[in-house]
C-alpha atoms as a PDB file:
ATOM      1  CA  UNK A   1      88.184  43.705 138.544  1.00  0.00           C
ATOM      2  CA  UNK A   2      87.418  43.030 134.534  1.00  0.00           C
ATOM      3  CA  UNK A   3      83.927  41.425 135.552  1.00  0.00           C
ATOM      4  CA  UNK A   4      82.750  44.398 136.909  1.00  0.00           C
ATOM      5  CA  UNK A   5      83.894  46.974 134.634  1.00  0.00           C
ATOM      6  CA  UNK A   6      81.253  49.792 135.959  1.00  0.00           C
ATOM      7  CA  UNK A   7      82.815  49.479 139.412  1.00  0.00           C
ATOM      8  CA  UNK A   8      82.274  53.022 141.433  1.00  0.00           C
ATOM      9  CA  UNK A   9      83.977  52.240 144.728  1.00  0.00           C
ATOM     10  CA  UNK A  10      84.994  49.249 146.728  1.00  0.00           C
ATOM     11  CA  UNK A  11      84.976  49.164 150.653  1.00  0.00           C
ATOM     12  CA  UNK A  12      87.394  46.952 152.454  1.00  0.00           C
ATOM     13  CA  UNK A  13      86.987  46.243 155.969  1.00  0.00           C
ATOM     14  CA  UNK A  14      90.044  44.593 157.838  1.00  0.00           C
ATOM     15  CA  UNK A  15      89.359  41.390 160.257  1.00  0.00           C
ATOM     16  CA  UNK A  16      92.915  40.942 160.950  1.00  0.00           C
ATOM     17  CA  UNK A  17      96.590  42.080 159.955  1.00  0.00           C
ATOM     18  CA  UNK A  18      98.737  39.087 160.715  1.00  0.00           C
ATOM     19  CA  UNK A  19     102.230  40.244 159.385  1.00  0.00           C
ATOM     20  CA  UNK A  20     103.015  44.218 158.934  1.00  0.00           C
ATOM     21  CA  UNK A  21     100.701  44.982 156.134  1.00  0.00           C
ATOM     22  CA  UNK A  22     103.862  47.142 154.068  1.00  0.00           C
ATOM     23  CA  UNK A  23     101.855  47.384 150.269  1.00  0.00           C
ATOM     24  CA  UNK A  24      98.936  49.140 152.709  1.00  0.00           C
ATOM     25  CA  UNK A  25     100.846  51.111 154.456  1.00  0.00           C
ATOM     26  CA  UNK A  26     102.464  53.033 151.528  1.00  0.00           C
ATOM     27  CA  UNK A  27      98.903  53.268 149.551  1.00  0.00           C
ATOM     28  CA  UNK A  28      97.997  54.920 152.510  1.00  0.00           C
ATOM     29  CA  UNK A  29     100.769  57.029 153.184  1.00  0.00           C
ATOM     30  CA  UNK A  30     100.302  58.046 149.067  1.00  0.00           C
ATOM     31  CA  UNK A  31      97.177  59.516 149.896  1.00  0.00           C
ATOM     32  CA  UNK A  32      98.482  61.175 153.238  1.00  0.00           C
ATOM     33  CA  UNK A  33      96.147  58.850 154.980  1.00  0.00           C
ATOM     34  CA  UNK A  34      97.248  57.946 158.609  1.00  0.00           C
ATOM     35  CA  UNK A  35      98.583  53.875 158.812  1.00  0.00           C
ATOM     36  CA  UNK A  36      95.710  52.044 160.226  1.00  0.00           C
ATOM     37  CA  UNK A  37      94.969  48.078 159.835  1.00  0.00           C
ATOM     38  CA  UNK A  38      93.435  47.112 163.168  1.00  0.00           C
ATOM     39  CA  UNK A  39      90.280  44.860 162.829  1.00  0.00           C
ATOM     40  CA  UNK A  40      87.234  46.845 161.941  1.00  0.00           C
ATOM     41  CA  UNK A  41      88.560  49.402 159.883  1.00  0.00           C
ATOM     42  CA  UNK A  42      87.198  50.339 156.682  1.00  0.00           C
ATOM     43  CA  UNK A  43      88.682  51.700 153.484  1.00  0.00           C
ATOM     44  CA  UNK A  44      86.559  52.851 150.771  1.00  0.00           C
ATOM     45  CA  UNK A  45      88.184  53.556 147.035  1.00  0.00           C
ATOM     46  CA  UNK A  46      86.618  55.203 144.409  1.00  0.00           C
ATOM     47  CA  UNK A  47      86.778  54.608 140.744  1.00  0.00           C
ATOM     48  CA  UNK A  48      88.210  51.375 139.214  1.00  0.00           C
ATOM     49  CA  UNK A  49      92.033  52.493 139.529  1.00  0.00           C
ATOM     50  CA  UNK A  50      92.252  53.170 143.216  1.00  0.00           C
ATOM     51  CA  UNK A  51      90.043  50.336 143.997  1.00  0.00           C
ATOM     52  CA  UNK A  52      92.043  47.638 141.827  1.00  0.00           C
ATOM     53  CA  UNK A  53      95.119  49.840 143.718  1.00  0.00           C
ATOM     54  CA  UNK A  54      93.761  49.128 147.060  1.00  0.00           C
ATOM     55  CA  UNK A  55      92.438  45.323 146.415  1.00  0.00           C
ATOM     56  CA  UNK A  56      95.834  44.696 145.308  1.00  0.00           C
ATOM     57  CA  UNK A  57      97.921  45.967 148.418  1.00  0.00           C
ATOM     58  CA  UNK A  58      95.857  44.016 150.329  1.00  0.00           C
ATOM     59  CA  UNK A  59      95.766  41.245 149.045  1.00  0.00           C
ATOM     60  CA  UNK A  60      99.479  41.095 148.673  1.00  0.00           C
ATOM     61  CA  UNK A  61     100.116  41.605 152.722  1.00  0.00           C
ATOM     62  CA  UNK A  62      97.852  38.524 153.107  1.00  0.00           C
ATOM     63  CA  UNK A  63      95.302  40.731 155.290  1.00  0.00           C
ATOM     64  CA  UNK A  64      91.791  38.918 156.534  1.00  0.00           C
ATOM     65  CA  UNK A  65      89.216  41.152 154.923  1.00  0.00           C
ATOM     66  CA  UNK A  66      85.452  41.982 153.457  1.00  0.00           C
ATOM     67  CA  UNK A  67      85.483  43.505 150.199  1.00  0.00           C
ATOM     68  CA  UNK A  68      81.983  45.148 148.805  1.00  0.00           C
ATOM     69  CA  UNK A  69      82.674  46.983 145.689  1.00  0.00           C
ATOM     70  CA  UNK A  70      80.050  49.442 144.257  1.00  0.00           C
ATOM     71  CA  UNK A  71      77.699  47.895 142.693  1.00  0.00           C
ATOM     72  CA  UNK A  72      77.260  45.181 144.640  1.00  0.00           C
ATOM     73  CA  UNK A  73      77.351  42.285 141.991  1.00  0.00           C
ATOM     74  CA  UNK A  74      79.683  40.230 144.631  1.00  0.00           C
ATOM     75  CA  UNK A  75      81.724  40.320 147.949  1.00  0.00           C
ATOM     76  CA  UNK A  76      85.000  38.782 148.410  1.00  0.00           C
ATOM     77  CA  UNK A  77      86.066  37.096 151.946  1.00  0.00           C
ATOM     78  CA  UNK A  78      90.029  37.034 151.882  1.00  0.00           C
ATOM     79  CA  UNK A  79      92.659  35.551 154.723  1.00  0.00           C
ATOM     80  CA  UNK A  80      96.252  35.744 155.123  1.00  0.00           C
ATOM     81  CA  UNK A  81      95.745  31.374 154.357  1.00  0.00           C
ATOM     82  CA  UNK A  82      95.502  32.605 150.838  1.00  0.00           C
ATOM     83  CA  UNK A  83      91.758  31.579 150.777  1.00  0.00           C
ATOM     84  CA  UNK A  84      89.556  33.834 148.738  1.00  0.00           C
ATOM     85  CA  UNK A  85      85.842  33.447 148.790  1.00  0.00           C
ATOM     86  CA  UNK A  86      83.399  34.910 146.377  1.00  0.00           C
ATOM     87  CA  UNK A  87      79.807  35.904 147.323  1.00  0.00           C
ATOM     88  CA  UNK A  88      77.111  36.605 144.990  1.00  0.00           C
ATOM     89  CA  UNK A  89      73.535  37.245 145.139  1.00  0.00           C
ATOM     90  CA  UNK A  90      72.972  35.698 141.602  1.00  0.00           C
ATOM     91  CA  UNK A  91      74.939  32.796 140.472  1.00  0.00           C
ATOM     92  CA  UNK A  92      75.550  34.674 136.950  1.00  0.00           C
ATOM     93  CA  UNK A  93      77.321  37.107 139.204  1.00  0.00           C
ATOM     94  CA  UNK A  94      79.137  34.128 140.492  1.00  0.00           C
ATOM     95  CA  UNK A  95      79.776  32.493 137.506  1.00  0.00           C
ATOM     96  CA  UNK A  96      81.171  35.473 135.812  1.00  0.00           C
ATOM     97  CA  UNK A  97      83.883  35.846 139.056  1.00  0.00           C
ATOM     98  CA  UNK A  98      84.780  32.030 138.607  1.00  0.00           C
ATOM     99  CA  UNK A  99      85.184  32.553 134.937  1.00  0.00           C
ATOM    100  CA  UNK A 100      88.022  35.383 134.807  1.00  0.00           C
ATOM    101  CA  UNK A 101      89.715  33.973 137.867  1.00  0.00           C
ATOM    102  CA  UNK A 102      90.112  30.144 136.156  1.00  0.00           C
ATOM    103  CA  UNK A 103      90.780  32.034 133.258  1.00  0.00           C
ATOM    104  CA  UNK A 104      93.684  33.747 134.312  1.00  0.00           C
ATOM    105  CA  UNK A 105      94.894  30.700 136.288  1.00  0.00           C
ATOM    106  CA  UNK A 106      93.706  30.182 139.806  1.00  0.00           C
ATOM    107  CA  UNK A 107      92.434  27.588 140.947  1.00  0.00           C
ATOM    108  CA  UNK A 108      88.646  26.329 142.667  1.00  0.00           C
ATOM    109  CA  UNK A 109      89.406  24.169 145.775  1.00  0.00           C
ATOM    110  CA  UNK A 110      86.653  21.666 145.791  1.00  0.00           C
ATOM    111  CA  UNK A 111      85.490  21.044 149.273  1.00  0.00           C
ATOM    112  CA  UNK A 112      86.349  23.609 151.126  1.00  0.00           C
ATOM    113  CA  UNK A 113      84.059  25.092 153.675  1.00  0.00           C
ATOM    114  CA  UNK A 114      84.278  29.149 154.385  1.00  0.00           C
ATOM    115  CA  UNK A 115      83.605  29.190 158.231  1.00  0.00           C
ATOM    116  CA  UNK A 116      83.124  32.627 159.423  1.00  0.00           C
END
């Protein structure tokens, strides 16, 4: 979330919930929003703080997903394999996503192809 520090919303649309998707369902239920993770929903967060809230519970129940934030500088591809792929229409965008993420420790896996 640190390379896009002007971030206005983020919208998350589910492919697929493989296990019970627990960290969701309570940001949900925080909100009094009704429990729902079938493919094709959409959640949309606004500000910084409820979209780093959201991204996070998601990502934690290993949920397949499309993340847009607000601007769009990128889009993020996620799966319950723990795969996370980064799209950007510029490859500074790009670059600065690669950047913080090595930085704080993951890691690139060379050859892999995103098949979707």
């Amino acid at each position: 979330m640190s390379v896009n520090q002007e971030m206005k919303s983020g919208c998350f649309t589910i492919e697929q919930a493989v296990f019970e998707p627990t960290h969701l369902i309570k940001v949900l239920a925080d909100h009094s929003i009704p429990p729902r993770y079938e493919c094709g929903v959409s959640f949309t967060a606004t500000g910084q703080k409820e979209t780093q809230l959201l991204l996070h519970a998601i990502l934690t129940d290993w949920i397949d997903f499309i993340f847009v934030p607000e601007p769009k500088t990128f889009a993020i591809y996620a799966d319950h394999d723990e795969y996370t792929t980064f799209f950007a229409h510029t490859r500074s965008n790009l670059n600065r996503v690669v950047k913080a993420l090595t930085d704080d420790g993951f890691k690139i896996v060379a050859d892999y192809e995103r098949h979707l």
